[in-house]
C-alpha atoms as a PDB file:
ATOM      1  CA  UNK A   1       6.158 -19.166  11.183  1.00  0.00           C
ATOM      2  CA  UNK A   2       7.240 -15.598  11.159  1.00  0.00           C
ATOM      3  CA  UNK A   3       6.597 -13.010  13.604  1.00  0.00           C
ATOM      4  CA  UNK A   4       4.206 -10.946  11.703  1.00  0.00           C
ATOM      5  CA  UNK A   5       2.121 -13.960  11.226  1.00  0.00           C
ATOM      6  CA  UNK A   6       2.256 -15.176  14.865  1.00  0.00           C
ATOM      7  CA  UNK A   7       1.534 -11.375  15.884  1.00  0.00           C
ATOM      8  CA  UNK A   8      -1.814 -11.421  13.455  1.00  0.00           C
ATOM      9  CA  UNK A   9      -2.480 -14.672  15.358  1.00  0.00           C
ATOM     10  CA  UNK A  10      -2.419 -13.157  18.554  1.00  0.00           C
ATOM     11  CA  UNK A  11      -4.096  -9.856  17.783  1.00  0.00           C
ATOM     12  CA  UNK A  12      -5.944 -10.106  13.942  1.00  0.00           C
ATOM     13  CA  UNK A  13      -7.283  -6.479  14.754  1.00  0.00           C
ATOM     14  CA  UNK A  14      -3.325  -5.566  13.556  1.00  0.00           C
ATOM     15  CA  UNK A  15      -4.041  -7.186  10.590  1.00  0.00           C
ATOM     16  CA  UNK A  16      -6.037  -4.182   9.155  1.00  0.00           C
ATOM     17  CA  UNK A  17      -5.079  -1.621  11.459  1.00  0.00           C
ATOM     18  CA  UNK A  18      -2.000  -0.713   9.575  1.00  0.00           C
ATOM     19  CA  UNK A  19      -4.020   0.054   6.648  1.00  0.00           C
ATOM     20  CA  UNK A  20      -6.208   2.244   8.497  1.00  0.00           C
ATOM     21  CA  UNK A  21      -3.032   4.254  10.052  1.00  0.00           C
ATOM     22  CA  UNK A  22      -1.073   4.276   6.417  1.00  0.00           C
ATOM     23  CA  UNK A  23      -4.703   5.377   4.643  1.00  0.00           C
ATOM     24  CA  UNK A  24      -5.343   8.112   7.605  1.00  0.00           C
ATOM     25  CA  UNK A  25      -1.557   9.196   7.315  1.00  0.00           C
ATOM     26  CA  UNK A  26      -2.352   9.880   3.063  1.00  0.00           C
ATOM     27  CA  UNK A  27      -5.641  11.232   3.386  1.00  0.00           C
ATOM     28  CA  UNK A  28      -3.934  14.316   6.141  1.00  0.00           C
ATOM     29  CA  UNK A  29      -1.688  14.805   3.894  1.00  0.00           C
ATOM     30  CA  UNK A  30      -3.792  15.418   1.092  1.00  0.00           C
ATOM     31  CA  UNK A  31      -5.855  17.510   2.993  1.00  0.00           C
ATOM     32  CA  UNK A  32      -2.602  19.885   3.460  1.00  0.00           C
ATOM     33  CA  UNK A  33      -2.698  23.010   0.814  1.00  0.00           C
ATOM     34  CA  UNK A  34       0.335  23.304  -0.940  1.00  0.00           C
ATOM     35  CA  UNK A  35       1.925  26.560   1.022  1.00  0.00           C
ATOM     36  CA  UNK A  36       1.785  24.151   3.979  1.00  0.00           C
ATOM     37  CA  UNK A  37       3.985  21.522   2.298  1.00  0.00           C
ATOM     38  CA  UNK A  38       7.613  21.448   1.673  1.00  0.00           C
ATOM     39  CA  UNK A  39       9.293  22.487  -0.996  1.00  0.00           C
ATOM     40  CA  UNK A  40      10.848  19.480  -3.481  1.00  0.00           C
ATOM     41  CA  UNK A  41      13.019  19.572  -6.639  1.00  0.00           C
ATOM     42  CA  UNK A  42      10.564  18.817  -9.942  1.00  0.00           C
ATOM     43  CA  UNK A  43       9.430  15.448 -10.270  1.00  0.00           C
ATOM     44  CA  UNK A  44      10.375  14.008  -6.762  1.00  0.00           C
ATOM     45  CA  UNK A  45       6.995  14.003  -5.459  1.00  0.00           C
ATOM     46  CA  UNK A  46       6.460  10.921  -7.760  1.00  0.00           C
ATOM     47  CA  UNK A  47       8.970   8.979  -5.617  1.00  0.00           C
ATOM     48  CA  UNK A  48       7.487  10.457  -2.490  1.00  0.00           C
ATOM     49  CA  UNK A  49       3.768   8.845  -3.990  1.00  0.00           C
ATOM     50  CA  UNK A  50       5.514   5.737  -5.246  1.00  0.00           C
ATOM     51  CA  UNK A  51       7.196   4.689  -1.275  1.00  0.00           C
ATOM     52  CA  UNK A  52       3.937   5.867   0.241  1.00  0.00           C
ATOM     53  CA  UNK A  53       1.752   3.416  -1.743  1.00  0.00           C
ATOM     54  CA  UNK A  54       4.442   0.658  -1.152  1.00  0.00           C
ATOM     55  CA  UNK A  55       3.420   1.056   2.247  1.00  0.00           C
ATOM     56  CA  UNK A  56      -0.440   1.119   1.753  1.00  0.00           C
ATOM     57  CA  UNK A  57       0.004  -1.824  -0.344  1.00  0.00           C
ATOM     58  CA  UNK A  58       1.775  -3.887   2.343  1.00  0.00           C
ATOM     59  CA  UNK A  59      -0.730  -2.974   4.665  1.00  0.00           C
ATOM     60  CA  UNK A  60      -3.264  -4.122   2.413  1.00  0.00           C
ATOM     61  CA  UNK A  61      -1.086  -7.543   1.684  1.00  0.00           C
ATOM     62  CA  UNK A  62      -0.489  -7.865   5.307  1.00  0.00           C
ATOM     63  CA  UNK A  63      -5.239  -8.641   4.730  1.00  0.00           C
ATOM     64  CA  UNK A  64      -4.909 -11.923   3.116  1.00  0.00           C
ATOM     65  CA  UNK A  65      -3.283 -14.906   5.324  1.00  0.00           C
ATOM     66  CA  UNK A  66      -0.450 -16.510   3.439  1.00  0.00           C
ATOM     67  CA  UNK A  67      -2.122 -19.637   2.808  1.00  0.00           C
ATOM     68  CA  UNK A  68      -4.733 -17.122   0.928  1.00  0.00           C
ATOM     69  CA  UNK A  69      -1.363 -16.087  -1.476  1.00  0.00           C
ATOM     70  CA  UNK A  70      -0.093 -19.467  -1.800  1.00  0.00           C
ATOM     71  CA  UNK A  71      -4.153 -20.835  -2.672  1.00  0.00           C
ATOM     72  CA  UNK A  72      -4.966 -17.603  -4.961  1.00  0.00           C
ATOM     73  CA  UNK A  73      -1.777 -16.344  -6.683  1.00  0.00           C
ATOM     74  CA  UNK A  74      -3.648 -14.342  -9.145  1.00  0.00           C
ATOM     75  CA  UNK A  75      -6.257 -13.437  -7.266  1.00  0.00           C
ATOM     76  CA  UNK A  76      -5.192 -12.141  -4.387  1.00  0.00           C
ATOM     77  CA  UNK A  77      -1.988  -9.725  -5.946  1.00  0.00           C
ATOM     78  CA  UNK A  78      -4.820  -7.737  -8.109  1.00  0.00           C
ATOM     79  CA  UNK A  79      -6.952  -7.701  -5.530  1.00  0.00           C
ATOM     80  CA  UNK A  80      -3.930  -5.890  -3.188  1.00  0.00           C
ATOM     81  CA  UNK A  81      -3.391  -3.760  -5.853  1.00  0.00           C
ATOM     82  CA  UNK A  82      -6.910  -2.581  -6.884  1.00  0.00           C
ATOM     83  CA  UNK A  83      -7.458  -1.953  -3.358  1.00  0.00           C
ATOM     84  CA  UNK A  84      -4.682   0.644  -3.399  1.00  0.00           C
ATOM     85  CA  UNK A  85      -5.430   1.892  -6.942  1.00  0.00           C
ATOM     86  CA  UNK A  86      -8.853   2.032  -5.329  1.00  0.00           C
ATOM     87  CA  UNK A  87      -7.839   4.514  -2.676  1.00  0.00           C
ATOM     88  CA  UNK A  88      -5.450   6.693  -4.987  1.00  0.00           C
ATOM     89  CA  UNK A  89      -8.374   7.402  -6.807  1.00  0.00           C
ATOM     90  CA  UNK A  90     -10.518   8.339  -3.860  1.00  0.00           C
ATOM     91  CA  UNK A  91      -7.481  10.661  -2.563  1.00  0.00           C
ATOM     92  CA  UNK A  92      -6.717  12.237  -5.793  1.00  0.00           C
ATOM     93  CA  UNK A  93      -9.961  13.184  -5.761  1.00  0.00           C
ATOM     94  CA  UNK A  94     -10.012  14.476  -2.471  1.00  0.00           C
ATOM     95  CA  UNK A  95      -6.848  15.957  -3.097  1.00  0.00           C
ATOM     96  CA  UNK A  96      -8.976  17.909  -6.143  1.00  0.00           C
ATOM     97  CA  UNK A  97     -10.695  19.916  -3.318  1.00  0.00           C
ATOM     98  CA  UNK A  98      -8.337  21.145  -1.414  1.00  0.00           C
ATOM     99  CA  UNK A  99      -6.790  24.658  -2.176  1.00  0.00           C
ATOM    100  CA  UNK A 100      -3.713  25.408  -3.852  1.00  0.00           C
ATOM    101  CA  UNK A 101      -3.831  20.953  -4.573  1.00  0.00           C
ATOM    102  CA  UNK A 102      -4.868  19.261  -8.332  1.00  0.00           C
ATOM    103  CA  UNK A 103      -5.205  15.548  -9.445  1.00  0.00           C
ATOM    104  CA  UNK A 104      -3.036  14.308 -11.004  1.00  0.00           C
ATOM    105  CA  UNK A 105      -2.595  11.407 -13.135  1.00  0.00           C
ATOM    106  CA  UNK A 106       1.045  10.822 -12.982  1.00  0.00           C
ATOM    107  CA  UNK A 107       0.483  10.690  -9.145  1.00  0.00           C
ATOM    108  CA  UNK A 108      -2.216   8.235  -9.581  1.00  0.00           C
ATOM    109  CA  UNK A 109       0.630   6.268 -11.835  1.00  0.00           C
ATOM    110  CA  UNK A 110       3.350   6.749  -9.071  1.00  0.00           C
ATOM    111  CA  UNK A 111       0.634   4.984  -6.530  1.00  0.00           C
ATOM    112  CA  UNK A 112       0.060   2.139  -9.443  1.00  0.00           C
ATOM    113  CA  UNK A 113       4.058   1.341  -9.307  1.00  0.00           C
ATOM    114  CA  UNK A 114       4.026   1.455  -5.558  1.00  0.00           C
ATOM    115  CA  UNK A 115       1.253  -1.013  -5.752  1.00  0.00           C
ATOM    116  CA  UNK A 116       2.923  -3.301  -8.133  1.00  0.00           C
ATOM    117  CA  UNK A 117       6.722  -2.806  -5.843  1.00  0.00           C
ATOM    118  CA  UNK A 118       4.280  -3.990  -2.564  1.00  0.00           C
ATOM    119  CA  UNK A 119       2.922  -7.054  -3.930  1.00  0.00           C
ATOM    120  CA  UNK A 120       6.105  -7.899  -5.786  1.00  0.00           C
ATOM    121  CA  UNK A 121       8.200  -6.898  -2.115  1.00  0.00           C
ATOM    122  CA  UNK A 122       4.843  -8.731  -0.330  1.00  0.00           C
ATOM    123  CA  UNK A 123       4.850 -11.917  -2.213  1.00  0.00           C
ATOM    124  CA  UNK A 124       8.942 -12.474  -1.962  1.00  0.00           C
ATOM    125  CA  UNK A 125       8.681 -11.746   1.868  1.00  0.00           C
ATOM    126  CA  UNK A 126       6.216 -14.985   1.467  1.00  0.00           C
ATOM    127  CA  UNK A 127       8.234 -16.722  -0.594  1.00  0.00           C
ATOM    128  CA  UNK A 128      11.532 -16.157   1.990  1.00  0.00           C
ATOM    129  CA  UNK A 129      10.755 -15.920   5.475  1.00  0.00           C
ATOM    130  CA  UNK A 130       6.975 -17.552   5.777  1.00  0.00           C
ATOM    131  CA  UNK A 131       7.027 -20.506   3.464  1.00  0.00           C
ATOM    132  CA  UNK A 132      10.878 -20.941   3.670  1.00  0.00           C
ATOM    133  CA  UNK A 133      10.584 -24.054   4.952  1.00  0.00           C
ATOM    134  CA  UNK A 134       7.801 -25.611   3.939  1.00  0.00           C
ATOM    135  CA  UNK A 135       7.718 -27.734   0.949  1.00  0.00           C
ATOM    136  CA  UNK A 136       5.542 -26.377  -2.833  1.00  0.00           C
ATOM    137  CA  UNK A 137       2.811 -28.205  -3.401  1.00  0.00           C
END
């Protein structure tokens, strides 16, 4: 078993808790007007989106025990990744209000190809380290 798994065992709190710290961590962000950000080169705030929804979409894979992936293989990937489409939405939106900040749909793209990079990353962490030795059924 790996050591995530054995750590969700011992403390399933942890199990949600990162998405909680990564959704927190997006949502003060957002809040932040755009004098109080840095400044970046055109078009590299898309990457910036994309690796921050990689991580929100780990922390939403990190929901679903493995046996859940291995038992639902359809299911549970779209339901990892319209849980983090889910929140793009909400924080484009709540990006909307804040001064100096728009919504954007190429950001809400950016999230939607972090998404699909965290259940792709998610499901070959599975496939590697947790089932590595078990046999497919």
């Amino acid at each position: 078993m790996a050591m995530v798994e054995k750590i969700f065992i011992q403390h399933p709190f942890l199990r949600y808790a990162s998405s909680v710290f990564v959704m927190a961590f997006l949502f003060y962000f957002s809040s932040k007007s755009s004098s109080n950000l840095p400044a970046m080169p055109y078009g590299t705030d898309k990457i910036v989106h994309t690796i921050a929804y990689i991580g929100l979409g780990i922390s939403f894979a990190f929901w679903f025990k493995p046996h859940l992936w291995k038992r639902f293989r359809v299911l549970v990937p779209l339901a990892v990744f319209f849980l983090t489409i889910l929140f793009a939405f909400s924080d484009e939106f709540h990006q909307s209000f804040t001064p100096g900040r728009m919504a954007s749909g190429f950001d809400l793209i950016a999230d939607g190809v972090g998404a699909i990079i965290a259940v792709v990353l998610y499901r070959f962490y599975l496939k590697k380290v947790v089932f590595k030795n078990r046999p497919e059924k």
